[in-house]
N, C-alpha and C. Protein backbone atom coordinates (compact mmCIF):
# COMPACT_ATOMS: atom_id res chain seq x y z
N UNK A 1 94.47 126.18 77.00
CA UNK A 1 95.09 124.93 76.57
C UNK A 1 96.48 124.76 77.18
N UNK A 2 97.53 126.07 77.24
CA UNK A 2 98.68 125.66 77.74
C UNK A 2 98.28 125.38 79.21
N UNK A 3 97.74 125.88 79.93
CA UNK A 3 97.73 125.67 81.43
C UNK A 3 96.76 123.89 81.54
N UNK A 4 96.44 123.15 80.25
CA UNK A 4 96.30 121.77 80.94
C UNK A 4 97.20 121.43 80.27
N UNK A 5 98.09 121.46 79.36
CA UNK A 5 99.48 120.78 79.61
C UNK A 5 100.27 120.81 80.51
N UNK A 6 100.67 122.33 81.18
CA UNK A 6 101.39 122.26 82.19
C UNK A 6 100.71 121.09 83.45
N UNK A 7 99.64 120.80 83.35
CA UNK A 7 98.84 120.42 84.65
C UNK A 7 99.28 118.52 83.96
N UNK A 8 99.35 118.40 82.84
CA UNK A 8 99.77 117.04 82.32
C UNK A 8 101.15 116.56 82.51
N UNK A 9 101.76 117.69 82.68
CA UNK A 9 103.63 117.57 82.50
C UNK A 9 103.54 117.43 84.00
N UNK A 10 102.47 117.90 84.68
CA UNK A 10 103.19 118.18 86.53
C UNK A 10 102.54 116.53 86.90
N UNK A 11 101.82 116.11 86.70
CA UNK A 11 100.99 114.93 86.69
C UNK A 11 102.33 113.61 86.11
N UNK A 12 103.09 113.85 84.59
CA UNK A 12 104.09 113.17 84.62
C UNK A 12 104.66 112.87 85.75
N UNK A 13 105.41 114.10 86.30
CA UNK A 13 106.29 114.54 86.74
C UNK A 13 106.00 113.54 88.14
N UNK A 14 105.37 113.87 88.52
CA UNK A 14 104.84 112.83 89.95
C UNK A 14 104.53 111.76 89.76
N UNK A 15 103.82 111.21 88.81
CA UNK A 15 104.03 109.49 88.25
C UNK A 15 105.47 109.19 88.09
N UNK A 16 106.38 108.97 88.19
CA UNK A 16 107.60 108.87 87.70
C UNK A 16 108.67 109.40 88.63
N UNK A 17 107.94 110.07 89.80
CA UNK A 17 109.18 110.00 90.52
C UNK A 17 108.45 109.43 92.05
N UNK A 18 107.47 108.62 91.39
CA UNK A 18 106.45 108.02 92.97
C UNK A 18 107.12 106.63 92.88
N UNK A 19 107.31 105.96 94.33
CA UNK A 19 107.96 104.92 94.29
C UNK A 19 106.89 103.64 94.08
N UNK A 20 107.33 102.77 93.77
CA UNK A 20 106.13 101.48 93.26
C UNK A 20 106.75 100.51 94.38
N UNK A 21 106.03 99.19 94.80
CA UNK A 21 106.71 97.74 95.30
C UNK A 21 106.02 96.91 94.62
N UNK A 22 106.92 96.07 93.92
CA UNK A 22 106.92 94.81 93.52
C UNK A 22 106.48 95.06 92.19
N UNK A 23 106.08 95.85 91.70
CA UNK A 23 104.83 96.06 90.42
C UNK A 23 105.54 95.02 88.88
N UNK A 24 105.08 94.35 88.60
CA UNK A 24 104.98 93.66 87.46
C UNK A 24 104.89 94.36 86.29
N UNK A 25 105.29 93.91 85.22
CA UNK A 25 105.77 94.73 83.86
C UNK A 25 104.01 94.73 83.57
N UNK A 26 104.30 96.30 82.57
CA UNK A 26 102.65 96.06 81.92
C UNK A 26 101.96 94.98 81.33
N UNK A 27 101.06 95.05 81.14
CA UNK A 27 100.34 94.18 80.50
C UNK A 27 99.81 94.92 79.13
N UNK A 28 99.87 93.97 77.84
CA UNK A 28 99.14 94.73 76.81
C UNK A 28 98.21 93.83 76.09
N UNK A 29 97.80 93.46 76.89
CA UNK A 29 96.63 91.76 75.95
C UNK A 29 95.69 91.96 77.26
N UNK A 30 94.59 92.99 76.38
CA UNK A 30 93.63 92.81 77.36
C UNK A 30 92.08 93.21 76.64
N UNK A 31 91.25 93.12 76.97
CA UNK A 31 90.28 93.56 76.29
C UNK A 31 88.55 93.98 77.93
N UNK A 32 88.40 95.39 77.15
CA UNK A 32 87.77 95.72 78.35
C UNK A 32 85.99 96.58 77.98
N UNK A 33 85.42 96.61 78.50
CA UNK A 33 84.02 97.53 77.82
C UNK A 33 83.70 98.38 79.60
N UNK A 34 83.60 99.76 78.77
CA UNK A 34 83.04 100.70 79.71
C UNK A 34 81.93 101.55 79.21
N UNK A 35 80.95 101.85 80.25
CA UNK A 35 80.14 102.84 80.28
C UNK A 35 80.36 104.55 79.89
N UNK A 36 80.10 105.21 78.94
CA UNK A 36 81.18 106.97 78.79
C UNK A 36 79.87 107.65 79.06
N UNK A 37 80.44 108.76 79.95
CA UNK A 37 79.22 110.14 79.68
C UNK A 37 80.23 110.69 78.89
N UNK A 38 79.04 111.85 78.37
CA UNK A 38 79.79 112.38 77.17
C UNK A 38 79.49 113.86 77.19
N UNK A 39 80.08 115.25 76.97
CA UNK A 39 79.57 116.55 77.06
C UNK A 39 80.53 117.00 75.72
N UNK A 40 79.51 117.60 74.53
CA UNK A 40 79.72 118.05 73.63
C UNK A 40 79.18 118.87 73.27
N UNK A 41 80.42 119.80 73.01
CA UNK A 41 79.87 121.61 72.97
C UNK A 41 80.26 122.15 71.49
N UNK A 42 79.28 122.97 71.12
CA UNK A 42 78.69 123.07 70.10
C UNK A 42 78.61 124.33 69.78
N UNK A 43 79.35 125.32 69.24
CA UNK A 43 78.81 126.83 69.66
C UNK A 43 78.93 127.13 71.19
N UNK A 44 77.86 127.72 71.22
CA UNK A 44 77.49 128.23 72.42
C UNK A 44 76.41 126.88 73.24
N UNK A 45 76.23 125.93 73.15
CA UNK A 45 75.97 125.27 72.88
C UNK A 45 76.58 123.56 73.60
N UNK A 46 75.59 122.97 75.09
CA UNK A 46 76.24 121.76 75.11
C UNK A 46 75.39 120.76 75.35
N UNK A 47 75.62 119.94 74.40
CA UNK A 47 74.74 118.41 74.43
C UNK A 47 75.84 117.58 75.38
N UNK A 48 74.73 116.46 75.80
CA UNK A 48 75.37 115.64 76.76
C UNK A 48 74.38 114.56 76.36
N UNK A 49 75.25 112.98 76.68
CA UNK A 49 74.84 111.64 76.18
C UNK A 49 75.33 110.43 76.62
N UNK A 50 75.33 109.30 76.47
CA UNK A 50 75.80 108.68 77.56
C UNK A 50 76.26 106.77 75.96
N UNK A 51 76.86 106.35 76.45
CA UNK A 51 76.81 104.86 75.85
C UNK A 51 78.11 103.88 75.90
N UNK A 52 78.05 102.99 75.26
CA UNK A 52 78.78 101.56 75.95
C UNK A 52 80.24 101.89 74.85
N UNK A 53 81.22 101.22 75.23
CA UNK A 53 82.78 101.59 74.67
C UNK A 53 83.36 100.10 75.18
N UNK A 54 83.65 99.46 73.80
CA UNK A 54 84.35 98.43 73.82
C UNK A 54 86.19 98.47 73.20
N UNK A 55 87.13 97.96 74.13
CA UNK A 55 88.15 98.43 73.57
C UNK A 55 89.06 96.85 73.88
N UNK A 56 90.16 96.75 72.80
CA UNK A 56 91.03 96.06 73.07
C UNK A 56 92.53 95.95 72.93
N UNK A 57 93.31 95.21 73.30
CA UNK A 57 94.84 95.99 72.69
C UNK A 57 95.85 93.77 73.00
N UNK A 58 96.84 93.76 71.90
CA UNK A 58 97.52 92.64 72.03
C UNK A 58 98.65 92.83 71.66
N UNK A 59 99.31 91.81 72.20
CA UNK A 59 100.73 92.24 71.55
C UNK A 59 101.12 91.10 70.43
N UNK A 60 102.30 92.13 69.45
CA UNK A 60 102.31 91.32 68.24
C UNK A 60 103.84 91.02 68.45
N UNK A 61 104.19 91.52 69.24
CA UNK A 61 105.73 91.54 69.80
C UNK A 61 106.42 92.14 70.46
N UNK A 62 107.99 91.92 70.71
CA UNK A 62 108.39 92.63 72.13
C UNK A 62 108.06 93.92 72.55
N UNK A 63 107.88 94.65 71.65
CA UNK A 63 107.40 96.17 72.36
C UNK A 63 106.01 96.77 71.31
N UNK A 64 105.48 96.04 69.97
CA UNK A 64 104.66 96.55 69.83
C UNK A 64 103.39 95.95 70.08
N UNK A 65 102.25 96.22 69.79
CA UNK A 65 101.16 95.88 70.17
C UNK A 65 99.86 96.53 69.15
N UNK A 66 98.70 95.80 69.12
CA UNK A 66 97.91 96.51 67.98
C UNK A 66 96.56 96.86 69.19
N UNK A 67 96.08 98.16 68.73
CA UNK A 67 94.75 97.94 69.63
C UNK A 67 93.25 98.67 68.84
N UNK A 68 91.83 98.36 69.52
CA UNK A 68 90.87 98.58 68.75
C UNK A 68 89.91 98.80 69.70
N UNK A 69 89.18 100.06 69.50
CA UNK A 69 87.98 100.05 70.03
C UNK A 69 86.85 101.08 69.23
N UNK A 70 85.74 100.85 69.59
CA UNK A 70 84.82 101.23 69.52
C UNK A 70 83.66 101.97 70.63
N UNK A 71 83.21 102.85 70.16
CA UNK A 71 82.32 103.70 70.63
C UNK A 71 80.75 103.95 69.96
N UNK A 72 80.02 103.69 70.88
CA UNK A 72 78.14 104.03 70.56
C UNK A 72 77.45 105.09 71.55
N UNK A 73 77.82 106.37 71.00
CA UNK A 73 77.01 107.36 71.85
C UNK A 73 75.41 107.67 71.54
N UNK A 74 74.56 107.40 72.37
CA UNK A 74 73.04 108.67 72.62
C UNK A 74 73.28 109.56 72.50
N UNK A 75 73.50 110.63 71.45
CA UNK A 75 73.26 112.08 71.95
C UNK A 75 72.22 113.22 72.07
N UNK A 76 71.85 114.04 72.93
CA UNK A 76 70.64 114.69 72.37
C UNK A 76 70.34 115.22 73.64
N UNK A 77 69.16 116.19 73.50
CA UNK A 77 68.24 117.25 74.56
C UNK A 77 67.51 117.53 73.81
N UNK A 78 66.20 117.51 74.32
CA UNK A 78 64.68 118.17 73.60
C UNK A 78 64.35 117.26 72.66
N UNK A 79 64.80 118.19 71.35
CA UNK A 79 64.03 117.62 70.15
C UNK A 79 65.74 117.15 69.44
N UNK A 80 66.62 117.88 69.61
CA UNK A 80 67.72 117.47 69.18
C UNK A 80 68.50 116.68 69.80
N UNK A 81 68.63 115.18 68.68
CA UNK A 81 69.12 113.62 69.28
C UNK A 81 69.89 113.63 68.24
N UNK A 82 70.67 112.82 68.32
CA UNK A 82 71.74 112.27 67.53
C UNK A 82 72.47 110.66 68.13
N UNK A 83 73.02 109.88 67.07
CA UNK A 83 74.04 108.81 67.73
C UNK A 83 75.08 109.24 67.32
N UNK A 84 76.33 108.68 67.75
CA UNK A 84 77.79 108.51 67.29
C UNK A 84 78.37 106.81 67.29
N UNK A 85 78.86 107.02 65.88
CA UNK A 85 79.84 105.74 66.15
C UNK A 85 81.32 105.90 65.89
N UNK A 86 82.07 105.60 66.64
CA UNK A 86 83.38 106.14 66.76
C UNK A 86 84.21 104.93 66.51
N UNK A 87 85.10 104.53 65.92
CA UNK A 87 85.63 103.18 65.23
C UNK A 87 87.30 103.60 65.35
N UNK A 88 88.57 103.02 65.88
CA UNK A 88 89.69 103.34 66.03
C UNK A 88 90.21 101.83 66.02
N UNK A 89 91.43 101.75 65.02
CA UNK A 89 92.38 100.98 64.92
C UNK A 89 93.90 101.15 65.07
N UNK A 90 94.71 101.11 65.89
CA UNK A 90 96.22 101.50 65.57
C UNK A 90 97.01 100.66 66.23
N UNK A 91 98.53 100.79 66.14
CA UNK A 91 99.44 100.07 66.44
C UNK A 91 99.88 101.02 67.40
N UNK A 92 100.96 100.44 68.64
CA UNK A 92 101.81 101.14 69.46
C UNK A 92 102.91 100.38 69.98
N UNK A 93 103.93 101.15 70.20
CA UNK A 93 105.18 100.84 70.72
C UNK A 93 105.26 101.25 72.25
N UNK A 94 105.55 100.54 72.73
CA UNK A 94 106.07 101.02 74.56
C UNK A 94 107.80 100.44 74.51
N UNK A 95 107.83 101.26 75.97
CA UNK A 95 109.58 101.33 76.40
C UNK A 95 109.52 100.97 77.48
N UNK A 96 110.54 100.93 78.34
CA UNK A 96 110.32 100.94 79.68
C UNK A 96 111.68 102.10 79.94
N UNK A 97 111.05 102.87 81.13
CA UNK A 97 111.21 104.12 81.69
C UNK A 97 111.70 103.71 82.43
N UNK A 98 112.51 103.18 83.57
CA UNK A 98 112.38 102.60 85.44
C UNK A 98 111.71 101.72 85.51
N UNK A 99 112.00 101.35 86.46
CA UNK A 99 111.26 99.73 86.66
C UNK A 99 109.73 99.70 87.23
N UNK A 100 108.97 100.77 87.32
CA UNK A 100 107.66 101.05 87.34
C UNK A 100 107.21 102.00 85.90
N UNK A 101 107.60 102.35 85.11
CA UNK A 101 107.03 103.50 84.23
C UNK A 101 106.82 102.59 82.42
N UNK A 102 106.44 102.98 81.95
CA UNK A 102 106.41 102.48 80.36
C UNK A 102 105.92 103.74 79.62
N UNK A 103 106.91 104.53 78.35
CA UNK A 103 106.63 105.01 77.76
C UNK A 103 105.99 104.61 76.45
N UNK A 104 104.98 104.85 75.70
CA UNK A 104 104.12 104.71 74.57
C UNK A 104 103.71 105.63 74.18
N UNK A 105 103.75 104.77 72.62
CA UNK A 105 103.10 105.98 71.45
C UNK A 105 102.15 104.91 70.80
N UNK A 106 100.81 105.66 70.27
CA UNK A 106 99.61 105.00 69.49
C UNK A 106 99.75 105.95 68.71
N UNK A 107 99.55 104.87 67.84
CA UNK A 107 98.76 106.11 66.15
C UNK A 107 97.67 104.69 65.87
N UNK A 108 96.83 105.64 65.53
CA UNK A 108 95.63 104.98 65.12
C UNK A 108 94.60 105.89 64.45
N UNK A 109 94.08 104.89 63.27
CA UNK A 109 93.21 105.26 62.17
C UNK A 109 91.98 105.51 62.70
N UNK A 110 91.16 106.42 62.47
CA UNK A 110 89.47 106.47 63.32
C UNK A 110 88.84 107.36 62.33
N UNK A 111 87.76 106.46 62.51
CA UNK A 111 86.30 107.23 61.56
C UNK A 111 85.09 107.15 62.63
N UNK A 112 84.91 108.43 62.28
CA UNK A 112 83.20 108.68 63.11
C UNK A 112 82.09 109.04 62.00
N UNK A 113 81.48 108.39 62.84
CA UNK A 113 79.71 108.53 62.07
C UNK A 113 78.77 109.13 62.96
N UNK A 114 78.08 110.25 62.36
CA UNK A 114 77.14 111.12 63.41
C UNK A 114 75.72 110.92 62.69
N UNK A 115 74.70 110.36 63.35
CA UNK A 115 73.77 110.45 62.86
C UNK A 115 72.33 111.04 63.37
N UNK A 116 71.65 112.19 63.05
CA UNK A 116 70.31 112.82 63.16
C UNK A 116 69.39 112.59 62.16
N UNK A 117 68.33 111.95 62.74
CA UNK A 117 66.75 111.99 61.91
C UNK A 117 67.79 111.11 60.69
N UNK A 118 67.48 112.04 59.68
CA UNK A 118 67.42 111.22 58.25
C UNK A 118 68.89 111.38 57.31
N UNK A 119 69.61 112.46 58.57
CA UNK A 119 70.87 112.87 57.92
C UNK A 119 71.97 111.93 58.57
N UNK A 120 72.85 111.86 57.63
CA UNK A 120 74.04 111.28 58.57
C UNK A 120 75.58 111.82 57.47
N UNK A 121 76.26 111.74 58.47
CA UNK A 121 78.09 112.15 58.17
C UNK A 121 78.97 111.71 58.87
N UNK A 122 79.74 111.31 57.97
CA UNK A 122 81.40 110.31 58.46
C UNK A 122 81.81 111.34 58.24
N UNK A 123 83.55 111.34 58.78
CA UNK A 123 84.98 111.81 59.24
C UNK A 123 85.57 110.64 59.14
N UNK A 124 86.63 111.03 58.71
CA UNK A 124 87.91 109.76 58.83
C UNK A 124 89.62 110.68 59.06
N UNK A 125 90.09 110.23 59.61
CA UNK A 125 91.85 110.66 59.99
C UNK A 125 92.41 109.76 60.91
N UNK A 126 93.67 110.93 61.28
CA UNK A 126 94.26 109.93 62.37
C UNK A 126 94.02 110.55 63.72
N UNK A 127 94.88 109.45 64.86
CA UNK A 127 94.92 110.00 65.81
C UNK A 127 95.80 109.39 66.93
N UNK A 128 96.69 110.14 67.48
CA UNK A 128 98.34 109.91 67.94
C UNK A 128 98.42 110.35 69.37
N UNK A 129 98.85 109.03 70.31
CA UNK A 129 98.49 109.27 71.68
C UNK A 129 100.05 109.13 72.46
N UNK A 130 100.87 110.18 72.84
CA UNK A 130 101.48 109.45 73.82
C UNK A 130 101.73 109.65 75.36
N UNK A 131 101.95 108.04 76.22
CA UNK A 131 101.29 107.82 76.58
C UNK A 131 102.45 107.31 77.95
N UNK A 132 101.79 108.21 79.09
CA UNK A 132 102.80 107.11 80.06
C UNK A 132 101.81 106.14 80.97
N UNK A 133 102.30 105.13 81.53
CA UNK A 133 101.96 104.34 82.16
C UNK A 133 102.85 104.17 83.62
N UNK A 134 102.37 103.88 84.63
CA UNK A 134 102.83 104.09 85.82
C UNK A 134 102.67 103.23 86.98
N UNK A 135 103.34 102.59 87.57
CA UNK A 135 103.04 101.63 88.69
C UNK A 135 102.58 102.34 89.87
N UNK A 136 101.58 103.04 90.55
CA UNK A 136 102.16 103.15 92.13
C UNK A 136 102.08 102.00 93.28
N UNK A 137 101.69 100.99 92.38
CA UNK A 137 101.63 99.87 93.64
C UNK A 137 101.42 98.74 92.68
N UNK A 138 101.64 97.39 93.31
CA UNK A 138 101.40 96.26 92.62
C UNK A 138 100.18 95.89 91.83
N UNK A 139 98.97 96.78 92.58
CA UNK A 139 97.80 96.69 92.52
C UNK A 139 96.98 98.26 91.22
N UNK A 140 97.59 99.26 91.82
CA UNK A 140 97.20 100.14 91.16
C UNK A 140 98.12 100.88 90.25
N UNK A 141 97.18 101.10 89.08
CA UNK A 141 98.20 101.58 88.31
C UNK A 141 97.55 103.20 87.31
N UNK A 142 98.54 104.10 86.90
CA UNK A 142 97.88 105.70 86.82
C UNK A 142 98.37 105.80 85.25
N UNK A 143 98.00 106.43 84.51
CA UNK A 143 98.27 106.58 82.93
C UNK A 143 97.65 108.41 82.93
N UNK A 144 98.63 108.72 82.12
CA UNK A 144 98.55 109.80 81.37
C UNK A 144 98.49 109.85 79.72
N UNK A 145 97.49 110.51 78.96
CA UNK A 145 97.60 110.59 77.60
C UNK A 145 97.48 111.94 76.96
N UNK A 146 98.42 112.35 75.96
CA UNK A 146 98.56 113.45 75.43
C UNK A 146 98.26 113.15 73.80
N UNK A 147 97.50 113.90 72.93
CA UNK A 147 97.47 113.61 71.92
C UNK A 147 97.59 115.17 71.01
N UNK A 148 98.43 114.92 69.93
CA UNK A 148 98.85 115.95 69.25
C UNK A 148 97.78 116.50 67.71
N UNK A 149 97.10 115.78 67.44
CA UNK A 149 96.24 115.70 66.62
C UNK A 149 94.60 116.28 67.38
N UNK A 150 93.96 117.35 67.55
CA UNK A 150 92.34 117.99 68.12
C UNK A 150 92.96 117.62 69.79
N UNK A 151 94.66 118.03 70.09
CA UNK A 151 94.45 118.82 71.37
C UNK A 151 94.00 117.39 72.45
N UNK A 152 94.37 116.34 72.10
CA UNK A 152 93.76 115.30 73.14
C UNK A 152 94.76 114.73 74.14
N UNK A 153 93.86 114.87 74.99
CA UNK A 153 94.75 114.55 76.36
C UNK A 153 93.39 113.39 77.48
N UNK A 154 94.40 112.76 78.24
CA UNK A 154 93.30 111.96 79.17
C UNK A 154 94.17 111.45 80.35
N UNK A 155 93.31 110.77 81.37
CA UNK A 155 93.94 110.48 82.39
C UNK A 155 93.68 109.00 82.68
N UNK A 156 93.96 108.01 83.16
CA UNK A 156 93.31 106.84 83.72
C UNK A 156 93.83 106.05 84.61
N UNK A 157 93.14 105.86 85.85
CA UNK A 157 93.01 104.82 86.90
C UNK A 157 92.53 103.60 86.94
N UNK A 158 93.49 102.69 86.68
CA UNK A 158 93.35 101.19 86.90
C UNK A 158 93.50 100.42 88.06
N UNK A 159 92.55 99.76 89.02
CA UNK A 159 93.33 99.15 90.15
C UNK A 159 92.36 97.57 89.61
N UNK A 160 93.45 96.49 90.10
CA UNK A 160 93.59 95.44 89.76
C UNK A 160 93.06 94.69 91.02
N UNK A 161 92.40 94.09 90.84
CA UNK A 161 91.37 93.36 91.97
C UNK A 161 91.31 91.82 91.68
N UNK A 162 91.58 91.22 91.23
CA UNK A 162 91.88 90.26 90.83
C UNK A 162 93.46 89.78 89.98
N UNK A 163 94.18 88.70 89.45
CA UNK A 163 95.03 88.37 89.08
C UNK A 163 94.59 89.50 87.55
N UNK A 164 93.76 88.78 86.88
CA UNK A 164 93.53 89.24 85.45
C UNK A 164 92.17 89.82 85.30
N UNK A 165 91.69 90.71 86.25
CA UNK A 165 90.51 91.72 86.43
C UNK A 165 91.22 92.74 86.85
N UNK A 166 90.50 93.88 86.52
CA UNK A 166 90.70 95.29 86.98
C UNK A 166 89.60 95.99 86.85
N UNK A 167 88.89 97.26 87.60
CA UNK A 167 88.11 98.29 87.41
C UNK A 167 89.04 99.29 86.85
N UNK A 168 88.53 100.59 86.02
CA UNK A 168 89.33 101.68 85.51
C UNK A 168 88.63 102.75 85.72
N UNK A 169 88.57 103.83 85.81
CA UNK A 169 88.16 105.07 85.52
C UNK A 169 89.11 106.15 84.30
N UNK A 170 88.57 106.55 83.58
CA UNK A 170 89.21 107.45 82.68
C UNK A 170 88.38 108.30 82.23
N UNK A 171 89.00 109.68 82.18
CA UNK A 171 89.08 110.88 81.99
C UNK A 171 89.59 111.34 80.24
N UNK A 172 88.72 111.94 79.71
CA UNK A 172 89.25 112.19 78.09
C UNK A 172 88.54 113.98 77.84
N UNK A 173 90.23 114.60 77.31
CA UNK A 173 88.82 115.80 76.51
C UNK A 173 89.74 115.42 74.79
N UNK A 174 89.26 116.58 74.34
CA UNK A 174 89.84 116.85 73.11
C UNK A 174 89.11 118.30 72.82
N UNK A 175 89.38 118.82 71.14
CA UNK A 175 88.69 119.99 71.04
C UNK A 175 87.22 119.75 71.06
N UNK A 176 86.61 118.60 71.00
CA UNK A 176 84.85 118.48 70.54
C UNK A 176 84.59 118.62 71.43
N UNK A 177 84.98 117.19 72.33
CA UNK A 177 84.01 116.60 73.84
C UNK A 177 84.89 116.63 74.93
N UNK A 178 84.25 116.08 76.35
CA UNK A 178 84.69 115.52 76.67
C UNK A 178 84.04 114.29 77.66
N UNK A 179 84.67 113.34 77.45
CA UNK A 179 84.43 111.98 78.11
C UNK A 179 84.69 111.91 79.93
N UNK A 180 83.62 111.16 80.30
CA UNK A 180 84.10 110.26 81.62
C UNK A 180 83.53 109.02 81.71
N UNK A 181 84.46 107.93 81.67
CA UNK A 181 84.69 106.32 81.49
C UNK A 181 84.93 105.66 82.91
N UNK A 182 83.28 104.46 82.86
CA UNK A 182 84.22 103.29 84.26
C UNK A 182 84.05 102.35 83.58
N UNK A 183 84.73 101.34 83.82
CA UNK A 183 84.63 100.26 83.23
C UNK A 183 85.41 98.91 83.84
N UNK A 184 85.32 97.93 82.93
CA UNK A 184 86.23 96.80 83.90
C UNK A 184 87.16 96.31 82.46
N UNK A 185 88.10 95.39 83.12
CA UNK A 185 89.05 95.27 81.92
C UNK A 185 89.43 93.61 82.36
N UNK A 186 89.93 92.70 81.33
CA UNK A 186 90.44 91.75 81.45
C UNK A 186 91.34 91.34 80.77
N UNK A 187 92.45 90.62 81.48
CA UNK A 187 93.37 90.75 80.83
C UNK A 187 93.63 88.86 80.67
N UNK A 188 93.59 88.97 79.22
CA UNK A 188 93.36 87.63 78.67
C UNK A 188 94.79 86.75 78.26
N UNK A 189 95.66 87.25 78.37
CA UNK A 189 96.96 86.82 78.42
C UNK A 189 98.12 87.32 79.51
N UNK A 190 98.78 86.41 79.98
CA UNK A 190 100.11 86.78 80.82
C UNK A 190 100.87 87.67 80.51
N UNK A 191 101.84 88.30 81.14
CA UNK A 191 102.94 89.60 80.40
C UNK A 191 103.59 88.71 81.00
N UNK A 192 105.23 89.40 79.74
CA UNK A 192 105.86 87.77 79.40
C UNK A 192 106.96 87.86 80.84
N UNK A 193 106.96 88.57 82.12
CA UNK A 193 107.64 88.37 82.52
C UNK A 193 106.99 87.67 83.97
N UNK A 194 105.39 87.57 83.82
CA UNK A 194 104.75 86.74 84.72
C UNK A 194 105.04 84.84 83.86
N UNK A 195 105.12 85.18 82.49
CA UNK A 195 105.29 84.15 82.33
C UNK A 195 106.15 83.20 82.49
N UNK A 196 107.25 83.56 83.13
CA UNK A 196 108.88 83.17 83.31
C UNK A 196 108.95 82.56 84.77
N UNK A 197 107.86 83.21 85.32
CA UNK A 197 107.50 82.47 86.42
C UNK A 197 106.76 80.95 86.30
């Protein structure tokens, strides 16, 4: 575990001292759905599964923002299947770091539901992400996430292909699973400093 933090701090460390041109303030009004594989280990023990992830995030004001998504995993091999539904609500604050970087923190409420055959079981807690965000170009943009609550950490690549389209890729573990996410994202409102234009 310490040697992928160090590998998260060195990953900061180079987001943040990479130079950006022109890059535009973040955006936080967007709403996006991706495809996740999923590898969850179990014991000795790893299931793997695949399903759709809808997520969104807005802002409620100058630096905070509320966001929500959801998760529907397949899980299973052989005879042993299972679903997941994964449900997350929270609020977050961002900063700005330099004129390419934005620091953030999420806390957000999440309940999962696991269900086999005829049995099923919820979980409910929290879960606390923080979070840098990074320009390296007008177009592309790199995020790091660390979470202090089951050890969660992630990575994600956004490049922007349109004004208010983007493709993403992201990277997630924690202590259960871990995730790999593509997806597309849209961003349904201006950031307020495109809007001044």
């Amino acid at each position: 575990m310490k040697t992928k933090y160090r590998c998260m701090v060195t990953l900061l460390l180079i987001a943040t001292t990479t130079a950006a041109t022109n890059a535009d303030e973040f955006n936080y009004n967007y709403l996006q759905i991706t495809h996740d594989k999923i590898r969850l280990g179990l014991n000795d023990d790893t299931i793997r599964g695949d399903g759709p992830s809808i997520a969104g995030s807005i802002n409620i004001a100058s630096r905070f923002f509320l966001t929500a998504t959801y998760n529907h995993w397949d899980l299973g091999r052989d005879a042993l299947t299972a679903d997941a539904d994964i449900k997350r609500l929270g609020v977050g604050y961002h900063v700005t770091f330099g004129p390419n970087t934005d620091l953030v923190f999420v806390l957000s409420a999440i309940r999962i539901k696991l269900r086999n055959n005829s049995e099923s079981r919820e979980r409910s807690g929290l879960s606390d992400n923080f979070w840098v965000r990074h320009h390296l170009s007008d177009k592309f943009e790199v995020g790091v996430r660390l979470g202090f609550v089951g050890s969660e950490y992630g990575i994600d690549a956004i490049y922007s292909f349109r004004k208010r389209w983007a493709v993403l890729l992201t990277l997630e573990s924690n202590d259960v699973f871990d995730t790999t996410s593509l997806g597309i994202r849209y961003y349904f409102r201006k950031t307020q400093q495109a809007a001044k234009h």
